[in-house]
Protein backbone atom coordinates (compact mmCIF):
# COMPACT_ATOMS: atom_id res chain seq x y z
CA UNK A 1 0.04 -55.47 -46.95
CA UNK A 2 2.62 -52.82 -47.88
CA UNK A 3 3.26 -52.30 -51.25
CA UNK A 4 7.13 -50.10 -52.09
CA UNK A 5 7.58 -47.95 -54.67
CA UNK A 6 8.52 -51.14 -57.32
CA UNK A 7 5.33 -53.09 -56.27
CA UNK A 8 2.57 -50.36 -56.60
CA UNK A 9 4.12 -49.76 -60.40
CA UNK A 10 4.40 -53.27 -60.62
CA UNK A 11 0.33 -53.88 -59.47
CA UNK A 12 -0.44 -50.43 -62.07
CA UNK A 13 -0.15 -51.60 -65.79
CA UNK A 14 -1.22 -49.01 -68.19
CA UNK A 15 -3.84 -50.84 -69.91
CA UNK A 16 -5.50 -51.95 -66.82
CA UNK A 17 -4.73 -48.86 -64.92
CA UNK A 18 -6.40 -46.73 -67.95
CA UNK A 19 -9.37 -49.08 -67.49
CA UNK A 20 -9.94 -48.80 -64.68
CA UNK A 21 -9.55 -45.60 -64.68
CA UNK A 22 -12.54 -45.15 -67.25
CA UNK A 23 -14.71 -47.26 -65.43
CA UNK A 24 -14.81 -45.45 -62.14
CA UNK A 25 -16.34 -42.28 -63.64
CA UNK A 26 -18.69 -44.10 -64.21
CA UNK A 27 -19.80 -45.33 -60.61
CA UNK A 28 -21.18 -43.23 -57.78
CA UNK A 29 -18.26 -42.24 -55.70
CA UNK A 30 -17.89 -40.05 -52.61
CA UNK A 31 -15.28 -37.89 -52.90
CA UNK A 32 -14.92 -34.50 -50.82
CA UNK A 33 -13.14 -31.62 -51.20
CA UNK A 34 -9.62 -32.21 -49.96
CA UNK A 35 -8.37 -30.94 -46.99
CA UNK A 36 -5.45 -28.56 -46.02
CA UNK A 37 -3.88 -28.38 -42.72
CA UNK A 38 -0.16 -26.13 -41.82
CA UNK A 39 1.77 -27.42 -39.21
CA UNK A 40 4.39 -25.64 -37.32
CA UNK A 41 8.03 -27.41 -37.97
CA UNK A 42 10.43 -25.83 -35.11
CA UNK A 43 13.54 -24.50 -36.92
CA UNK A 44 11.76 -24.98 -40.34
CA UNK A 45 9.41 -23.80 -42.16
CA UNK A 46 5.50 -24.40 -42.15
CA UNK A 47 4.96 -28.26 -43.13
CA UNK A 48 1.87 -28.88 -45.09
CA UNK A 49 -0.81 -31.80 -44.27
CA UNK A 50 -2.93 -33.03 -47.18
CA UNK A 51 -5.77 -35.67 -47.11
CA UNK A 52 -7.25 -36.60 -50.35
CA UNK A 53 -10.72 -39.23 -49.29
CA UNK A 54 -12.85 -40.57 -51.76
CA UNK A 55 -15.00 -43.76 -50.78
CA UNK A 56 -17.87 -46.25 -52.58
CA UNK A 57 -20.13 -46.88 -50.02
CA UNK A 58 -20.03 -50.93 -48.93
CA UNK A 59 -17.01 -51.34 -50.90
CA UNK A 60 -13.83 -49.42 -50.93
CA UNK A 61 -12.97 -46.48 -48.94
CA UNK A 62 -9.69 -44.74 -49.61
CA UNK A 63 -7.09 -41.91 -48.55
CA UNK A 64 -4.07 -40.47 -49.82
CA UNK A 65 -2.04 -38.47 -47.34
CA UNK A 66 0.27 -36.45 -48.22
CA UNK A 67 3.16 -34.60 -46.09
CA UNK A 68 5.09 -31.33 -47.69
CA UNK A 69 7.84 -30.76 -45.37
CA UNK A 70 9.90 -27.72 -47.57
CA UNK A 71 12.69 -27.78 -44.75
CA UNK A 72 13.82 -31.13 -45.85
CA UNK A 73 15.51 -29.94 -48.97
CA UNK A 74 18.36 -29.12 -46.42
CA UNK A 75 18.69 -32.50 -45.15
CA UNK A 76 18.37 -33.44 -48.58
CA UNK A 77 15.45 -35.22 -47.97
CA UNK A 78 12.74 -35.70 -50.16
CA UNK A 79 9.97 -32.67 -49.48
CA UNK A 80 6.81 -34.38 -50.53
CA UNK A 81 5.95 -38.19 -49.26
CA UNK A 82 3.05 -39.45 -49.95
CA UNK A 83 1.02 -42.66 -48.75
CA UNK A 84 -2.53 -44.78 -49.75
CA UNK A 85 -4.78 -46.52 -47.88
CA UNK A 86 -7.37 -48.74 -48.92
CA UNK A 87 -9.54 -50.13 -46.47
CA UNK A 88 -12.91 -52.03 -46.74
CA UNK A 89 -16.07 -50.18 -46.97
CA UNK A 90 -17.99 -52.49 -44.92
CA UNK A 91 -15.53 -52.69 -41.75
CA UNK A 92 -13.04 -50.34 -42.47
CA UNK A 93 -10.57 -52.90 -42.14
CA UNK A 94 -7.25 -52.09 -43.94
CA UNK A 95 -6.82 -54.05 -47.17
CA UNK A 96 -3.27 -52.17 -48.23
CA UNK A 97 -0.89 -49.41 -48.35
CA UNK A 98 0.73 -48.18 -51.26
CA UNK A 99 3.39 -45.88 -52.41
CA UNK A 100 1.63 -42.56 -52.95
CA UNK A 101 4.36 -40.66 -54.92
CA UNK A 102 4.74 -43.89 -57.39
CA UNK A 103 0.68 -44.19 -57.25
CA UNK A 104 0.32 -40.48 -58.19
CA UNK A 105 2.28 -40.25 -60.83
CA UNK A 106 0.76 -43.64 -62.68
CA UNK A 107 -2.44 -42.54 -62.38
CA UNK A 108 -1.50 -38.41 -63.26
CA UNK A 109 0.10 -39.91 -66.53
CA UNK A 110 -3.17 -42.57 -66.99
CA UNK A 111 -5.56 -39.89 -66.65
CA UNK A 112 -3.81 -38.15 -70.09
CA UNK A 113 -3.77 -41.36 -71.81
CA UNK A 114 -7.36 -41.95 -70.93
CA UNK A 115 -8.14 -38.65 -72.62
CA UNK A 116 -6.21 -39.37 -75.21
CA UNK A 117 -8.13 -42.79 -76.21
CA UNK A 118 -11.10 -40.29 -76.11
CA UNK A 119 -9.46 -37.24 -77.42
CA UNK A 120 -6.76 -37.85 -80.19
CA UNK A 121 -7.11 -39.44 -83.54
CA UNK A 122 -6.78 -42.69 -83.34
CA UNK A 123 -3.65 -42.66 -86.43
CA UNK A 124 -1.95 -40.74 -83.74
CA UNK A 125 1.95 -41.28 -84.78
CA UNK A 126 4.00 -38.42 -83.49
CA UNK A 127 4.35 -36.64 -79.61
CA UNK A 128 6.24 -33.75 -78.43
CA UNK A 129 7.18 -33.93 -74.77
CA UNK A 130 6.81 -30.64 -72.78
CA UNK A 131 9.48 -31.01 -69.94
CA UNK A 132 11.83 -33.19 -68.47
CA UNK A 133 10.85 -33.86 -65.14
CA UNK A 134 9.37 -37.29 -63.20
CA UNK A 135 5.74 -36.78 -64.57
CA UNK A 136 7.56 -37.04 -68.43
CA UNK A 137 8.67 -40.40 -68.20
CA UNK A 138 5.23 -41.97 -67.30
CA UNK A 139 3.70 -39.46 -69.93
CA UNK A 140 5.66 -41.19 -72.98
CA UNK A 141 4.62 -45.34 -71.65
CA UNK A 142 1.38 -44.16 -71.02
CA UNK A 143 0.00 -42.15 -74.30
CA UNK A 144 2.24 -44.65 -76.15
CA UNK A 145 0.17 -47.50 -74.76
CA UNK A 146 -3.26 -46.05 -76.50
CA UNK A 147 -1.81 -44.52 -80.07
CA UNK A 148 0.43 -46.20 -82.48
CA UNK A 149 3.19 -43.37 -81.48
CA UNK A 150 5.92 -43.93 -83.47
CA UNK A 151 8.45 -41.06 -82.54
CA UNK A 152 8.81 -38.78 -79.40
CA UNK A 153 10.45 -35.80 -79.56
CA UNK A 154 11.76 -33.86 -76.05
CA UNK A 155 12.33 -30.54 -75.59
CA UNK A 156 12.92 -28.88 -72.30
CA UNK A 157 14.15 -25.37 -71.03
CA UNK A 158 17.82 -27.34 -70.22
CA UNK A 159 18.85 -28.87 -73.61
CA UNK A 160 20.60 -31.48 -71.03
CA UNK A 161 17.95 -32.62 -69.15
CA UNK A 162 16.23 -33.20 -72.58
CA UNK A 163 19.14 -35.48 -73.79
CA UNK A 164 19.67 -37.52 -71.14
CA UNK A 165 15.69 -38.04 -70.93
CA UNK A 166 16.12 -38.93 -74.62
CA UNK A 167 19.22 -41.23 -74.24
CA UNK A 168 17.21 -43.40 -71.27
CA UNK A 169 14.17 -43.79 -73.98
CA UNK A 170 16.48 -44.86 -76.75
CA UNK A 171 17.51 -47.53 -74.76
CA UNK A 172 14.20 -48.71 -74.19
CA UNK A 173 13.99 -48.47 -77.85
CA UNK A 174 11.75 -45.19 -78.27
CA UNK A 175 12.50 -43.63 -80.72
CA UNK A 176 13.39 -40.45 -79.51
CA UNK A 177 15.07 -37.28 -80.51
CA UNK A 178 15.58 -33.71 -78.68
CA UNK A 179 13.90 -30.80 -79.97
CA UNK A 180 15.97 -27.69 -79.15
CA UNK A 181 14.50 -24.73 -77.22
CA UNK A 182 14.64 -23.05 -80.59
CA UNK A 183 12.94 -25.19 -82.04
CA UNK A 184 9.65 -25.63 -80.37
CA UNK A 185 7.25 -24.17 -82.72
CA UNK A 186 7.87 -25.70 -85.89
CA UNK A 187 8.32 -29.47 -84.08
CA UNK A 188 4.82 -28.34 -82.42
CA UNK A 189 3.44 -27.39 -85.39
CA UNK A 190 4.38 -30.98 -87.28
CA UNK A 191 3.34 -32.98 -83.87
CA UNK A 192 0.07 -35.19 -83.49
CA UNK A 193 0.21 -35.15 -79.62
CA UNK A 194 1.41 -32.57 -77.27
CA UNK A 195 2.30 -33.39 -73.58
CA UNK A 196 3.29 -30.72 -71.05
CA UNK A 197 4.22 -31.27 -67.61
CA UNK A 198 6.30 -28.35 -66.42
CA UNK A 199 6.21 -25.84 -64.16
CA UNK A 200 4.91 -22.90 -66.15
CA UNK A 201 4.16 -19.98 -65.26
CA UNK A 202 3.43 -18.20 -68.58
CA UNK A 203 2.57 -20.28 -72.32
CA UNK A 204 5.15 -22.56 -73.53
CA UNK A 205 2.54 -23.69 -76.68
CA UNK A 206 0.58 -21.33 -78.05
CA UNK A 207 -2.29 -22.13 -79.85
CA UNK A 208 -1.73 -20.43 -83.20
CA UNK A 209 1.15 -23.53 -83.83
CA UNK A 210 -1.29 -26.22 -83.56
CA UNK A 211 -2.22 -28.37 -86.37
CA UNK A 212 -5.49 -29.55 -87.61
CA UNK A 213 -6.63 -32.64 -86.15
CA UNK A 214 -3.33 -31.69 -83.01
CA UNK A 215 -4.39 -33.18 -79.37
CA UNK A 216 -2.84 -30.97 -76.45
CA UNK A 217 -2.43 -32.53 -73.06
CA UNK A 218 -2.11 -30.51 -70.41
CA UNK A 219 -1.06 -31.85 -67.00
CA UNK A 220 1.42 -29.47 -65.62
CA UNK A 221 -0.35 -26.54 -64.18
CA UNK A 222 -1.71 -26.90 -60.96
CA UNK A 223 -2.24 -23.46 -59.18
CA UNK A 224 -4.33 -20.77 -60.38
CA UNK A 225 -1.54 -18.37 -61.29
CA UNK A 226 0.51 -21.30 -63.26
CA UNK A 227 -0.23 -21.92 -67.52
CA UNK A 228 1.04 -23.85 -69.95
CA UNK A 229 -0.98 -22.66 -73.15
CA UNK A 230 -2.39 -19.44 -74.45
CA UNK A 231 -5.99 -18.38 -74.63
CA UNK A 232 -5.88 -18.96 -78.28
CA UNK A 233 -5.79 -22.39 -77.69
CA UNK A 234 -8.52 -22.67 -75.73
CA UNK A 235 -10.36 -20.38 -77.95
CA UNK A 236 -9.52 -22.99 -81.58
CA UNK A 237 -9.41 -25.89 -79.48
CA UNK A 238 -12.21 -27.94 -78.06
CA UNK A 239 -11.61 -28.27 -74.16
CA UNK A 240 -11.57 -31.09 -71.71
CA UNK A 241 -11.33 -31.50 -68.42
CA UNK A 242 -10.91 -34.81 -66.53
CA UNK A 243 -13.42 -32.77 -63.92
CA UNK A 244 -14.93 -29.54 -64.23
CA UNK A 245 -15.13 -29.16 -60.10
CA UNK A 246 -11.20 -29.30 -59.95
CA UNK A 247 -10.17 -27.38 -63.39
CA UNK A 248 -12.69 -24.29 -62.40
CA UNK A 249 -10.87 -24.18 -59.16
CA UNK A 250 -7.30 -25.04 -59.55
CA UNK A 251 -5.58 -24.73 -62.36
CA UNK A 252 -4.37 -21.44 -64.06
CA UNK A 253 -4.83 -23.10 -67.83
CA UNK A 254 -8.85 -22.65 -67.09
CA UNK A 255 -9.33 -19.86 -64.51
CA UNK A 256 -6.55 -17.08 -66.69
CA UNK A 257 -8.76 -17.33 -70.06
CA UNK A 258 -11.90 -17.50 -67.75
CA UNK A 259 -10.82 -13.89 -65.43
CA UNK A 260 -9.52 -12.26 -69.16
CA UNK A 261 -12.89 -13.34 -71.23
CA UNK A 262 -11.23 -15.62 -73.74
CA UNK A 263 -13.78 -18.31 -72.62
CA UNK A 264 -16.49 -19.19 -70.51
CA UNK A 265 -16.91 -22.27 -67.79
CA UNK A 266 -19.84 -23.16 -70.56
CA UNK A 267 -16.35 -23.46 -73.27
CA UNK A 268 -15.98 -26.58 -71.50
CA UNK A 269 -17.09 -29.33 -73.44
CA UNK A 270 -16.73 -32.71 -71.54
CA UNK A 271 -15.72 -33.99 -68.50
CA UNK A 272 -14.74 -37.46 -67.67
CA UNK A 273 -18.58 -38.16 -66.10
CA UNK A 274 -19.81 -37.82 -69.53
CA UNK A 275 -17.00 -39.21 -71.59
CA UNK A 276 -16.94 -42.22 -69.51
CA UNK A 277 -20.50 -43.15 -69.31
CA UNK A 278 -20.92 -42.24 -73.01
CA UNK A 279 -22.77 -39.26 -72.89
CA UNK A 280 -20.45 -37.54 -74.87
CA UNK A 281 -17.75 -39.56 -77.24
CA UNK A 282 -15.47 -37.31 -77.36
CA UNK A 283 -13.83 -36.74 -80.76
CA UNK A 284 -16.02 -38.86 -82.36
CA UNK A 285 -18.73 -36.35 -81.50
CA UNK A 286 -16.80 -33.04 -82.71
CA UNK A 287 -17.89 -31.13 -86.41
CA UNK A 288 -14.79 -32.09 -88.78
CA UNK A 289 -13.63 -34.13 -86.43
CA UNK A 290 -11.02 -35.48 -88.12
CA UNK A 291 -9.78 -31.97 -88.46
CA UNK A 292 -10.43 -30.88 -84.94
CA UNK A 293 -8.01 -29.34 -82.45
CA UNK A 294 -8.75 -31.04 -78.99
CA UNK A 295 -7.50 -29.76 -75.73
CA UNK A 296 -7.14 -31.60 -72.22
CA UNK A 297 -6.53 -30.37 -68.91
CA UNK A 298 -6.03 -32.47 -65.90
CA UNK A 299 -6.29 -31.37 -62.33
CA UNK A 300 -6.16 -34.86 -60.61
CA UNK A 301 -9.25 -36.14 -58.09
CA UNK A 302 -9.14 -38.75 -55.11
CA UNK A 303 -11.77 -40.68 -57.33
CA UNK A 304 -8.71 -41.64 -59.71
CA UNK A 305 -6.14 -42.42 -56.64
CA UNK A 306 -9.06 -44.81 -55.59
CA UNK A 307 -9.62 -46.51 -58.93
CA UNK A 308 -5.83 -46.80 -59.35
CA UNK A 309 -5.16 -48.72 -55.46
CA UNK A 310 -8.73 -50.71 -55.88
CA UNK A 311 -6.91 -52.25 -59.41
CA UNK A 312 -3.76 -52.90 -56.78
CA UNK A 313 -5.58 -54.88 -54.43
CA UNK A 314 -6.94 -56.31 -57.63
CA UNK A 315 -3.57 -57.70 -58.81
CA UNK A 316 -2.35 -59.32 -55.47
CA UNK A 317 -5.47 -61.04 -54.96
């Protein structure tokens, strides 16, 4: 079975989705390193190959593939497509095949809210939206699904892009405003959740504007050399990963503060292995937690692309 791009968000509710989601760090997966292969595009340029596997033995085995083709933003062609396959783990007969761009992003925006059940106070009320882009509008659903967030406010680098992604939550009845570029600090420093899903290269929130008791997601850096908070918020805040394999060799939010000596790899307090099987609650565990500044960073892992297509096959059965 083939699921498009309406039926994998369709099979991916956020409640279930998050659950499921939770659950899975808490099983024994298999799930190597992912692997990179260039191929040669005549007349364009090098095409990228990426296979994401991640398997539980006798059950489900899984792959995304995903195919970066940069010449195709001549054509005006998407450059990134992206497929799942779940097949059995028995026979390795194929069970289904799902929209990988649509199953990415779900789970991406899941992962945060997960963290954010763990991670945020649970009067949660108010969220600032870093960005614009795709990942933003799953962000809002997602974290809205898990806190009683009662206003969103939207600020991106093109005051535009902000109001239009404002006007299409209004009409879903968010209630939504735009936060103008120059006024980013003092809407982060009122804020109860922060979300930021951009392209960074240098801080957008620094940690000197958080409040006490603030929860900072941060999804959008994905390459060593890309950030989308200072070291001073890793330094006040308490830091998450969603796995400590992936943020210690990925993402610039960790490795930066790591290579300057703002932190150690031993500043990391939790991953999802030990929030998820209880080992550590999270907030709940903090000193003043109430009062506590708490910090996420997501990488992404083929163990949460499996949990998110095994809860497909789940809701066509």
């Amino acid at each position: 079975m083939i699921l498009d791009q309406q039926k994998t968000a369709e099979a991916l509710p956020w409640k279930e989705l998050i659950d499921c989601l939770d659950k899975i760090f808490t099983q024994t997966v298999n799930s190597p390193v992912r692997h990179h292969h260039n191929m040669k595009v005549p007349g364009d340029p090098d095409a990228t190959l990426l296979l994401m596997p991640a398997w539980i033995e006798g059950e489900y085995s899984g792959v995304k593939i995903v195919n970066v083709f940069p010449g195709n933003n001549k054509r005006g062609l998407a450059g990134l497509t992206g497929h799942y396959l779940l097949s059995c783990g028995k026979t390795g007969r194929l069970f289904l095949q799902l929209d990988g761009n649509e199953l990415t992003s779900r789970r991406t925006a899941a992962v945060s809210a997960l963290a954010s059940r763990y991670l945020s106070r649970e009067d949660t009320n108010s969220m600032l939206m870093v960005g614009t882009g795709r990942m933003a509008r799953y962000l809002i659903p997602a974290h809205m699904s898990v806190r009683p967030i009662e206003v969103v406010h939207v600020w991106g680098r093109n005051p535009d892009s902000a109001q239009r992604l404002v006007e299409e939550l209004r009409v879903d009845g968010i209630n939504a405003h735009i936060c103008l570029p120059e006024n980013l600090q003092k809407v982060a420093q009122q804020v109860d959740l922060i979300s930021c899903a951009t392209m960074a290269t240098e801080p957008l929130i620094m940690g000197e504007w958080l409040s006490a008791g603030a929860h900072l997601d941060l999804v959008g850096s994905f390459t060593p050399k890309m950030r989308e908070t200072n070291n001073a918020a890793m330094q006040i805040g308490d830091v998450f990963v969603d796995t400590r394999a992936g943020a210690f060799s990925e993402t610039g939010d960790i490795l930066i503060p790591i290579s300057e000596g703002a932190i150690t790899e031993e500043s990391i307090v939790a991953e999802f292995f030990d929030l998820c099987s209880g080992q550590h609650r999270g907030r709940a565990d903090l000193v003043n937690s109430d009062k506590a500044i708490t910090v996420f960073k997501s990488v992404g892992a083929a163990i949460e692309d499996l949990a998110a297509a095994i809860l497909a096959k789940s809701s066509i059965n």
